[in-house]
N, C-alpha and C. Protein backbone atom coordinates (compact mmCIF):
# COMPACT_ATOMS: atom_id res chain seq x y z
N UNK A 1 67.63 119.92 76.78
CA UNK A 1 66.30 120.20 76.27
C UNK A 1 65.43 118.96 76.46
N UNK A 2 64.31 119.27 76.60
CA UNK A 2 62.83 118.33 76.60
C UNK A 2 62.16 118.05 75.53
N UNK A 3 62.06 117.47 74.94
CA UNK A 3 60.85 117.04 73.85
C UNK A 3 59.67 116.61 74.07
N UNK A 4 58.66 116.71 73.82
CA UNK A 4 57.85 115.99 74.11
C UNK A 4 56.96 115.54 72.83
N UNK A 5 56.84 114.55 72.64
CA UNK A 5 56.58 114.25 71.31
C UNK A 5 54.97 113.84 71.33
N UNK A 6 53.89 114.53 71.53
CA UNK A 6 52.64 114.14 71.39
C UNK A 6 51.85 113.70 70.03
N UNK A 7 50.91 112.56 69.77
CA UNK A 7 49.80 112.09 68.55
C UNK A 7 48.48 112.95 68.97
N UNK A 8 48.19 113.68 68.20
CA UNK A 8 47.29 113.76 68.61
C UNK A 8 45.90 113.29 69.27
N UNK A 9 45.28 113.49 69.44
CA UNK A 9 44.01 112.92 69.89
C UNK A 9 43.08 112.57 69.30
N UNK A 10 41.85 111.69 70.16
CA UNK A 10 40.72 111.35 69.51
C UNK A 10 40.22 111.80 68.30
N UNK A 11 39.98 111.73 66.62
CA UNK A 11 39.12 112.54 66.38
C UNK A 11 38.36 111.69 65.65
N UNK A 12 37.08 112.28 65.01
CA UNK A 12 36.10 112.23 64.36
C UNK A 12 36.47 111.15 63.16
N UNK A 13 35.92 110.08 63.16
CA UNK A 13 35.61 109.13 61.62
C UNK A 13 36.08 109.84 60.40
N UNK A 14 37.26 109.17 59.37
CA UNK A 14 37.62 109.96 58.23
C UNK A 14 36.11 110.45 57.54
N UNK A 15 35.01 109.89 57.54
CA UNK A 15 33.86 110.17 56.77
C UNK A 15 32.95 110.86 57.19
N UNK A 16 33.57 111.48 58.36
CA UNK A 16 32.42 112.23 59.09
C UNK A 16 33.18 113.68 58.81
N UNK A 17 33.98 113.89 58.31
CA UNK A 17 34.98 115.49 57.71
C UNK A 17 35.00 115.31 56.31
N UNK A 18 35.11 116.71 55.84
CA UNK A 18 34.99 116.63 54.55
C UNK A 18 36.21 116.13 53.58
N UNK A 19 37.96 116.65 54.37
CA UNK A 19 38.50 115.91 54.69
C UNK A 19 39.46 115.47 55.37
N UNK A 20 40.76 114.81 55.58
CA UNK A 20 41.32 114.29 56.48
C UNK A 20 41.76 115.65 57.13
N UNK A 21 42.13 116.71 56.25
CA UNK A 21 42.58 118.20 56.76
C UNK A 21 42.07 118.68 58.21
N UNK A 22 40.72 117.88 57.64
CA UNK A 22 39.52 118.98 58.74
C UNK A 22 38.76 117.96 60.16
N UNK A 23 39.66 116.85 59.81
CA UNK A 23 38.76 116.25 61.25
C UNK A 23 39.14 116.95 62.40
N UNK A 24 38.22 116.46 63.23
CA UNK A 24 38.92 117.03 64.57
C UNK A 24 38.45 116.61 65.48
N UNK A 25 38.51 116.73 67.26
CA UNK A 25 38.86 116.38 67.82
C UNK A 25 37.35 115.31 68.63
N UNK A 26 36.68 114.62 68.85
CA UNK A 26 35.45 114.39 69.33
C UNK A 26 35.30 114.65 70.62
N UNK A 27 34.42 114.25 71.72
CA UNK A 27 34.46 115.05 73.02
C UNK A 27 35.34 113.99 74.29
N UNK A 28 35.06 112.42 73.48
CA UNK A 28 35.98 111.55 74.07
C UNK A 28 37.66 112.36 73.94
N UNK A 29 37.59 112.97 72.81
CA UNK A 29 39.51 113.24 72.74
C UNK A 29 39.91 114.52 73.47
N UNK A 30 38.78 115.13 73.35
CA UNK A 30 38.93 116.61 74.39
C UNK A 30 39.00 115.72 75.83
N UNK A 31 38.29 115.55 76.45
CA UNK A 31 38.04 115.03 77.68
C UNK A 31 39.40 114.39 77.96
N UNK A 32 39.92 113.35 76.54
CA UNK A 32 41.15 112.91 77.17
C UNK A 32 42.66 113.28 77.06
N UNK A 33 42.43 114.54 76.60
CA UNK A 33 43.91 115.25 76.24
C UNK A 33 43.72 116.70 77.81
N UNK A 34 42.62 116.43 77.56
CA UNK A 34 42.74 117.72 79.17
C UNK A 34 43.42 116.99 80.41
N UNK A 35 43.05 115.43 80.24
CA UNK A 35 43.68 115.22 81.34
C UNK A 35 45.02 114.74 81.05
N UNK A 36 45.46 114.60 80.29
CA UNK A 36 46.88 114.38 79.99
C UNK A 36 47.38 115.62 79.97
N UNK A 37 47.01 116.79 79.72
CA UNK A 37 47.52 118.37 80.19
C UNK A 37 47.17 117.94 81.71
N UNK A 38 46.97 117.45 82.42
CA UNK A 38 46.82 117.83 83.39
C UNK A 38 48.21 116.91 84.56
N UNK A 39 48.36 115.35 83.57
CA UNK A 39 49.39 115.33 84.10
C UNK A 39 50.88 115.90 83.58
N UNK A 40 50.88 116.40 82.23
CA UNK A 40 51.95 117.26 81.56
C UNK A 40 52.31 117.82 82.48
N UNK A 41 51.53 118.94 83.43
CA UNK A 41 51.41 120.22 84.51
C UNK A 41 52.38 119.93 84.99
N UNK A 42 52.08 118.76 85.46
CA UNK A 42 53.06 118.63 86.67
C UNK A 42 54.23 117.75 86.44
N UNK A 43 54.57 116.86 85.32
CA UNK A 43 55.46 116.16 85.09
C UNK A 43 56.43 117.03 84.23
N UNK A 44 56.17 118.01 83.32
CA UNK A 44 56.94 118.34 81.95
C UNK A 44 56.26 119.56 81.68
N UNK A 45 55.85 120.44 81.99
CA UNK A 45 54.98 121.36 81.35
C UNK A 45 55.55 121.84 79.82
N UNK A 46 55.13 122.01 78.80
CA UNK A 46 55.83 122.40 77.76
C UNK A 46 56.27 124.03 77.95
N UNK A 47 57.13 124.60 77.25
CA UNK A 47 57.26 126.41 77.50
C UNK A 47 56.99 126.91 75.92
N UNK A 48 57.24 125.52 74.91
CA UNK A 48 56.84 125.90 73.43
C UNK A 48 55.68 124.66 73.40
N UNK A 49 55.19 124.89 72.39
CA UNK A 49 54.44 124.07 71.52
C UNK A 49 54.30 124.11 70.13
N UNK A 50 54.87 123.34 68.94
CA UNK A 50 54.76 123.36 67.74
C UNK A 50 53.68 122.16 67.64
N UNK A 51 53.18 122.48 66.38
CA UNK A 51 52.00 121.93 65.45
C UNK A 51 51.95 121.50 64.34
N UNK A 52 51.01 120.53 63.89
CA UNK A 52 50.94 120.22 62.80
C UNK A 52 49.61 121.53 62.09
N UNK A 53 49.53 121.73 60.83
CA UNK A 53 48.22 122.42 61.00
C UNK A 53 46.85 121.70 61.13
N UNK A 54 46.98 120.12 61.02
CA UNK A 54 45.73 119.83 60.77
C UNK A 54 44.83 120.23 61.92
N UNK A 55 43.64 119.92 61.52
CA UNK A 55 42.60 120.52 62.56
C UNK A 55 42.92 119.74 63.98
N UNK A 56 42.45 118.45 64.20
CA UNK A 56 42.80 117.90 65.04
C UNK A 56 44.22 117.74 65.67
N UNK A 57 45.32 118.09 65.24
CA UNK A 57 46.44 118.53 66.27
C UNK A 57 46.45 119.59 66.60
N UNK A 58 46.05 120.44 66.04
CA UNK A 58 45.40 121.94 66.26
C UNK A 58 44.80 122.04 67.79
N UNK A 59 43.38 121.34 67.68
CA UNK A 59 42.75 121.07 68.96
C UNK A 59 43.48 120.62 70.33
N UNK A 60 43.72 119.60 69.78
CA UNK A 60 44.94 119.23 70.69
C UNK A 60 45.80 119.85 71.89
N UNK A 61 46.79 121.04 70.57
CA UNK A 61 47.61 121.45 71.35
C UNK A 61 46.81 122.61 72.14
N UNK A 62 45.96 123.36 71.75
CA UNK A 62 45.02 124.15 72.18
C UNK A 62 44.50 123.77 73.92
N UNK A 63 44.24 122.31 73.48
CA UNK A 63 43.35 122.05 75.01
C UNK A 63 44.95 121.83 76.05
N UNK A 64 45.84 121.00 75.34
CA UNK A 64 47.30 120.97 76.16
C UNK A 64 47.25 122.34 76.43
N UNK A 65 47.98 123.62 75.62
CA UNK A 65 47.61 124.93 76.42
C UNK A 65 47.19 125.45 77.66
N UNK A 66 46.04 125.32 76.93
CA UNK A 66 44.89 125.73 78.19
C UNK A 66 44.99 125.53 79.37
N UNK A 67 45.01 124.03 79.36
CA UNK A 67 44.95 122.70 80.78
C UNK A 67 46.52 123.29 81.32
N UNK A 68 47.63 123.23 80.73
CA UNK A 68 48.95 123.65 81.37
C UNK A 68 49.24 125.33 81.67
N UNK A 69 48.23 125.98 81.15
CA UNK A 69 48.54 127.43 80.99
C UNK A 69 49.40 128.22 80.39
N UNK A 70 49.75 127.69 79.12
CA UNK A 70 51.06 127.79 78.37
C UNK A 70 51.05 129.58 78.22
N UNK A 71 52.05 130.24 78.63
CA UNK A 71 52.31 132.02 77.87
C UNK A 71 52.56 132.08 76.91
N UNK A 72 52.35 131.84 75.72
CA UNK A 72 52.86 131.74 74.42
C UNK A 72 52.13 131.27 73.90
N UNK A 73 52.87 131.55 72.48
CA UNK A 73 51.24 131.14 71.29
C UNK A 73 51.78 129.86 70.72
N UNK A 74 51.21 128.81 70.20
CA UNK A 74 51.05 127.76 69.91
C UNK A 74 51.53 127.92 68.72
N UNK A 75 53.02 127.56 68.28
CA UNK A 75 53.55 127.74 66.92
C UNK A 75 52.86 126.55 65.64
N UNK A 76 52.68 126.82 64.17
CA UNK A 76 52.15 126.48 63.27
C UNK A 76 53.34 126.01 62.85
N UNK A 77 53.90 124.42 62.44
CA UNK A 77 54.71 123.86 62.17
C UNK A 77 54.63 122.91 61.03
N UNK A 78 54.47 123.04 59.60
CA UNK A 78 53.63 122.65 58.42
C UNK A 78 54.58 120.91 58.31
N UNK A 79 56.08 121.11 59.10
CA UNK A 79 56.72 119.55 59.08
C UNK A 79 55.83 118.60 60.07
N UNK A 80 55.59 119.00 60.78
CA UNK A 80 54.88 117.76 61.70
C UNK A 80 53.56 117.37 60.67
N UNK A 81 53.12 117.85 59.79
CA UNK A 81 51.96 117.45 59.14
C UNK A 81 52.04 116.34 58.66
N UNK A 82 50.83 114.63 58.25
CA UNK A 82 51.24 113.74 57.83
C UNK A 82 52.31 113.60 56.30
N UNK A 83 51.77 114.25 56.01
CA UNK A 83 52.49 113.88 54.68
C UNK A 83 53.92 115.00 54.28
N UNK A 84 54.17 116.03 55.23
CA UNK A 84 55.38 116.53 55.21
C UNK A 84 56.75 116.58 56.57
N UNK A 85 57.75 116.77 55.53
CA UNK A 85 58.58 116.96 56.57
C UNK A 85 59.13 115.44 56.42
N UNK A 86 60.60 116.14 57.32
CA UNK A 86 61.30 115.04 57.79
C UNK A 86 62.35 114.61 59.10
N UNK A 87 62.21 114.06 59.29
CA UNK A 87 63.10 114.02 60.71
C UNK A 87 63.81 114.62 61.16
N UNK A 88 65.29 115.41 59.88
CA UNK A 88 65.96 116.39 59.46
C UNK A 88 65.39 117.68 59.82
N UNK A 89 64.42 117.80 59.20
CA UNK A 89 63.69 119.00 58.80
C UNK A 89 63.27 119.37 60.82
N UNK A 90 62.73 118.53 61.26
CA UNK A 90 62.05 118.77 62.25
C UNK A 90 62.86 119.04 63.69
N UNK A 91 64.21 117.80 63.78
CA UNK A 91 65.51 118.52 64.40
C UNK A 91 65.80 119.51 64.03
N UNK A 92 66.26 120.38 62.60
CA UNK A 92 66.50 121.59 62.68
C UNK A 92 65.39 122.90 63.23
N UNK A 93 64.00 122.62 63.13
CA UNK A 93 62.96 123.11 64.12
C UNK A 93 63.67 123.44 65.46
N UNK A 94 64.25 122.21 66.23
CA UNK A 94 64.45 122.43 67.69
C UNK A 94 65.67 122.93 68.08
N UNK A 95 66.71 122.93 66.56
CA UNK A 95 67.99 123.31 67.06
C UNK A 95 68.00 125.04 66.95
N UNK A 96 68.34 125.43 68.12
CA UNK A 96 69.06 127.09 68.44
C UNK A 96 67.86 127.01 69.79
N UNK A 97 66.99 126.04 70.08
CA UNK A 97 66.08 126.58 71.36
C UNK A 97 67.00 126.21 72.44
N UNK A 98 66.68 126.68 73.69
CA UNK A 98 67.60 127.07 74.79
C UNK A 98 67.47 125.58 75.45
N UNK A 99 68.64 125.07 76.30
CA UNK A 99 68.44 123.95 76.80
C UNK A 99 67.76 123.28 77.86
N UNK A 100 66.85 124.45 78.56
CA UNK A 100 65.93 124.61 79.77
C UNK A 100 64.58 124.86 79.07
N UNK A 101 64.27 124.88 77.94
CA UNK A 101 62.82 124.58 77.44
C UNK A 101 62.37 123.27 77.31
N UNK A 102 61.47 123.23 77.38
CA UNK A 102 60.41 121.71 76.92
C UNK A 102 59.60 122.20 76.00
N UNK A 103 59.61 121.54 75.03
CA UNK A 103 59.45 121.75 73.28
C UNK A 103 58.26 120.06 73.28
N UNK A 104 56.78 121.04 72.85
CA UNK A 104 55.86 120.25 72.95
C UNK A 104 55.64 120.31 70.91
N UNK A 105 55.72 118.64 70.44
CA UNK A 105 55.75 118.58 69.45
C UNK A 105 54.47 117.87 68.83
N UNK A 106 53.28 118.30 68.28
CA UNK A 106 51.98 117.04 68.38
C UNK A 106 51.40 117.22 66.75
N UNK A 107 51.44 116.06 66.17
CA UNK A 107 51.82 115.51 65.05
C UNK A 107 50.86 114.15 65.15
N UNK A 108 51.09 113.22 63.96
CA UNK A 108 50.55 112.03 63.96
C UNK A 108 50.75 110.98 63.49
N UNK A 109 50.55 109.38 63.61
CA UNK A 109 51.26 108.61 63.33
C UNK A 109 50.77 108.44 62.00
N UNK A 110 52.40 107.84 61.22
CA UNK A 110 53.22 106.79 61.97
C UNK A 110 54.48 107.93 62.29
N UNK A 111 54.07 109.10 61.71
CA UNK A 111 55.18 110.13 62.40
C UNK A 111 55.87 110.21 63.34
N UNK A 112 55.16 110.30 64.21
CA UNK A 112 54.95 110.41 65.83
C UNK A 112 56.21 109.13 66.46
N UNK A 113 56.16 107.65 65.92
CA UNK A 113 56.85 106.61 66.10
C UNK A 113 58.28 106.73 65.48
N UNK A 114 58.47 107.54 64.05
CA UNK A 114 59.52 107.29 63.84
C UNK A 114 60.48 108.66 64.70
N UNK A 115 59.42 110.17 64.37
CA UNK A 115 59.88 111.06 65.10
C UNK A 115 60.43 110.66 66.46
N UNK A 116 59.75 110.45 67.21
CA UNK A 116 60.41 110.20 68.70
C UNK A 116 61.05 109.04 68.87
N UNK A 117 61.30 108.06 67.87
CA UNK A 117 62.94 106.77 68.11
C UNK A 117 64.00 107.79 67.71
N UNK A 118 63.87 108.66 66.76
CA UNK A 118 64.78 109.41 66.30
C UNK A 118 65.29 110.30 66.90
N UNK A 119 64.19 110.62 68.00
CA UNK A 119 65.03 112.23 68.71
C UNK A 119 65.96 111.10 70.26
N UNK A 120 65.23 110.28 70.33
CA UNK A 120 65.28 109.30 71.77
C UNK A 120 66.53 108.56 71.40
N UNK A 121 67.17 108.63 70.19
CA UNK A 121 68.10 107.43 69.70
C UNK A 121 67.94 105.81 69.74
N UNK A 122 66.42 105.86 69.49
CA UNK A 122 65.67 104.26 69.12
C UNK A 122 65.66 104.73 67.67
N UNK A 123 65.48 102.96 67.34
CA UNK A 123 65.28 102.71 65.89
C UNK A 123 62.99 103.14 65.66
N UNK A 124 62.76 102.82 66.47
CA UNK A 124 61.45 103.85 66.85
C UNK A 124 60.85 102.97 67.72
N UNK A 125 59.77 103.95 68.28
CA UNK A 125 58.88 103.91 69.60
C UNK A 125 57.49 103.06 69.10
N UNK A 126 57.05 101.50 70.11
CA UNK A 126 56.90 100.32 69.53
C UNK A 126 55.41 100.61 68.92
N UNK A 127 54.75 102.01 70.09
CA UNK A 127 53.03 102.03 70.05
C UNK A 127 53.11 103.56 70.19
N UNK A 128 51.83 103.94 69.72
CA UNK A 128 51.72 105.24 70.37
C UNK A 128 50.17 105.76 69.28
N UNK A 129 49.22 105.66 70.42
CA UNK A 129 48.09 105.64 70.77
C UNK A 129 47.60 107.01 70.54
N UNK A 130 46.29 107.22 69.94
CA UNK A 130 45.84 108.61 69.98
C UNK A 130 45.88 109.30 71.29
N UNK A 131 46.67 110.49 71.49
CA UNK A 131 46.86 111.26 72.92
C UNK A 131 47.88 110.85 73.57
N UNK A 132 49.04 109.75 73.23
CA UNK A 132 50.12 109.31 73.81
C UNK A 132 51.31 110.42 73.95
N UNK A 133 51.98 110.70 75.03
CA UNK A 133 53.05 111.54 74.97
C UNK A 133 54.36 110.51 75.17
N UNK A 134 55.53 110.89 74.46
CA UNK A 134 56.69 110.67 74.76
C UNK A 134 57.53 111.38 75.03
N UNK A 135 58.26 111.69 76.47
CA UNK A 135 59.00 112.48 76.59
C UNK A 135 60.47 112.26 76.67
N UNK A 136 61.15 112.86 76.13
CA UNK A 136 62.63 112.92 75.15
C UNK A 136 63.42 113.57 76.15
N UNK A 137 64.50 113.48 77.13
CA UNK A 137 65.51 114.24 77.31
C UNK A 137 66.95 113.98 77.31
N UNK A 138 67.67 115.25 76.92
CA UNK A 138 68.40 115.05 76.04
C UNK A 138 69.21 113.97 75.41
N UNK A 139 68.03 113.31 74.59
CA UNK A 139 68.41 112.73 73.23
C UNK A 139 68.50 111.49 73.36
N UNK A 140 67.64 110.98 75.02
CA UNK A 140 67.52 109.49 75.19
C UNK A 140 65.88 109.91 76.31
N UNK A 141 65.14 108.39 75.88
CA UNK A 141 63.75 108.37 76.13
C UNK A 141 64.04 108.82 77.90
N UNK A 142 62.76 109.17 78.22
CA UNK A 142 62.76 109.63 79.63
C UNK A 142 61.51 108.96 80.12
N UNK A 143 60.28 109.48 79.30
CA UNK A 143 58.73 109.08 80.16
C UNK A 143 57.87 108.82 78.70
N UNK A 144 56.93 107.71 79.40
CA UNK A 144 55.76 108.08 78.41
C UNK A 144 54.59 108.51 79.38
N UNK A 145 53.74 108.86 78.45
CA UNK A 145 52.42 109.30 78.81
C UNK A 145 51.12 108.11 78.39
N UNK A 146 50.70 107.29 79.02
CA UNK A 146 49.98 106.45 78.19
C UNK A 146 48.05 107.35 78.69
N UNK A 147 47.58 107.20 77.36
CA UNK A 147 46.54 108.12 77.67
C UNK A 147 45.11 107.21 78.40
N UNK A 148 45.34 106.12 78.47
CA UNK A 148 44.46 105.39 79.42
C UNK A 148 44.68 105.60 80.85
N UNK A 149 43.78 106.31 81.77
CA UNK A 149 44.10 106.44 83.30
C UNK A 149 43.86 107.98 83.33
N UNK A 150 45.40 108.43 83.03
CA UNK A 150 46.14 108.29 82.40
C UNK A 150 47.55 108.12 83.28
N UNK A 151 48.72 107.75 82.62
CA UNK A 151 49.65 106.68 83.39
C UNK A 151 51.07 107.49 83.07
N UNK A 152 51.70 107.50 83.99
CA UNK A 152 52.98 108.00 83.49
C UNK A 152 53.85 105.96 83.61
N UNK A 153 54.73 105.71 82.56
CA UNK A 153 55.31 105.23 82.75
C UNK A 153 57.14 105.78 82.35
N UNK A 154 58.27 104.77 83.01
CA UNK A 154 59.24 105.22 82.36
C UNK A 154 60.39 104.27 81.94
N UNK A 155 59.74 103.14 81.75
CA UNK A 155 60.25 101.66 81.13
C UNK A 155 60.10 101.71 79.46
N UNK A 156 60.83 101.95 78.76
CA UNK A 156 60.31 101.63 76.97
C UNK A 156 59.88 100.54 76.93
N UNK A 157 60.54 99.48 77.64
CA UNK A 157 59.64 98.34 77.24
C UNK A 157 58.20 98.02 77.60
N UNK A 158 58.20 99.07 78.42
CA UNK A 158 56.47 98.56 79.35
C UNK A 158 55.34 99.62 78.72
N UNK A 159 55.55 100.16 77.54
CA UNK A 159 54.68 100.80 77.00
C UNK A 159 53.68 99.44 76.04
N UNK A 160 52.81 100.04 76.43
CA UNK A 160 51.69 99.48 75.88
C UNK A 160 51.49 98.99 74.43
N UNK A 161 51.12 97.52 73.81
CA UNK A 161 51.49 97.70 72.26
C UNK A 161 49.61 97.68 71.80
């Protein structure tokens, strides 16, 4: 199996939402998660996608969707949310899926860092940037996604701090 462990994207100033629930995504974070669906396409395409509900991972996985053409509906996943869930909780999410899926997971930090050392078998992942992907296979790091460019790298150490 594939993981792919996405932060969500760009969004809006905590004070510009009424609240943290409801920010979402600004046009810098759209603009830059389409093109990171765009290298997903072709590097990893996801076949699932789970969610956090907040608004802005919401958006997110929506524009990932779109940009990759996902057949399926964008599952509502209340553990990836900041303040729930647990590492536990979120492996048992992925356990019974088939071992030829790529399981798109987009959540937010510091989640996102401990989630993907944990699925990768790191003590955790050093950075990870609004719109950063990490991709997981089976159960040791494979690629990141750095969302400047945007860049595939596949060195852990050469990710960006």
């Amino acid at each position: 199996m594939r993981v792919l462990v996405i932060r969500h994207s760009t969004a809006v100033d905590p004070y510009a939402a009424a609240t943290d629930d409801t920010r979402w995504l600004t046009e810098e974070g759209r603009r830059r998660i389409r093109r990171i669906g765009k290298v997903l396409a072709t590097e990893a395409p996801p076949t699932r996608i789970f969610v956090s509900p907040l608004v802005r991972a919401v958006q997110t996985a929506e524009a990932l969707a779109a940009e990759i053409g996902l057949d399926g509906p964008i599952e509502a996943a209340p553990v990836l949310a900041p303040e729930h869930g647990t590492t536990a909780q979120v492996s048992a999410l992925l356990d019974g899926l088939g071992p030829n899926e790529t399981v798109a997971l987009v959540s937010h930090a510091p989640k996102v860092r401990v989630l993907a050392g944990h699925l990768a078998g790191e003590s955790a992942i050093p950075s990870f940037r609004t719109g950063s992907v990490c991709g997981i296979e089976d159960g040791a790091f494979a690629f990141w996604i750095d969302p400047e460019g945007p860049r595939v790298i596949r060195d852990l150490s050469a990710i960006p701090r």
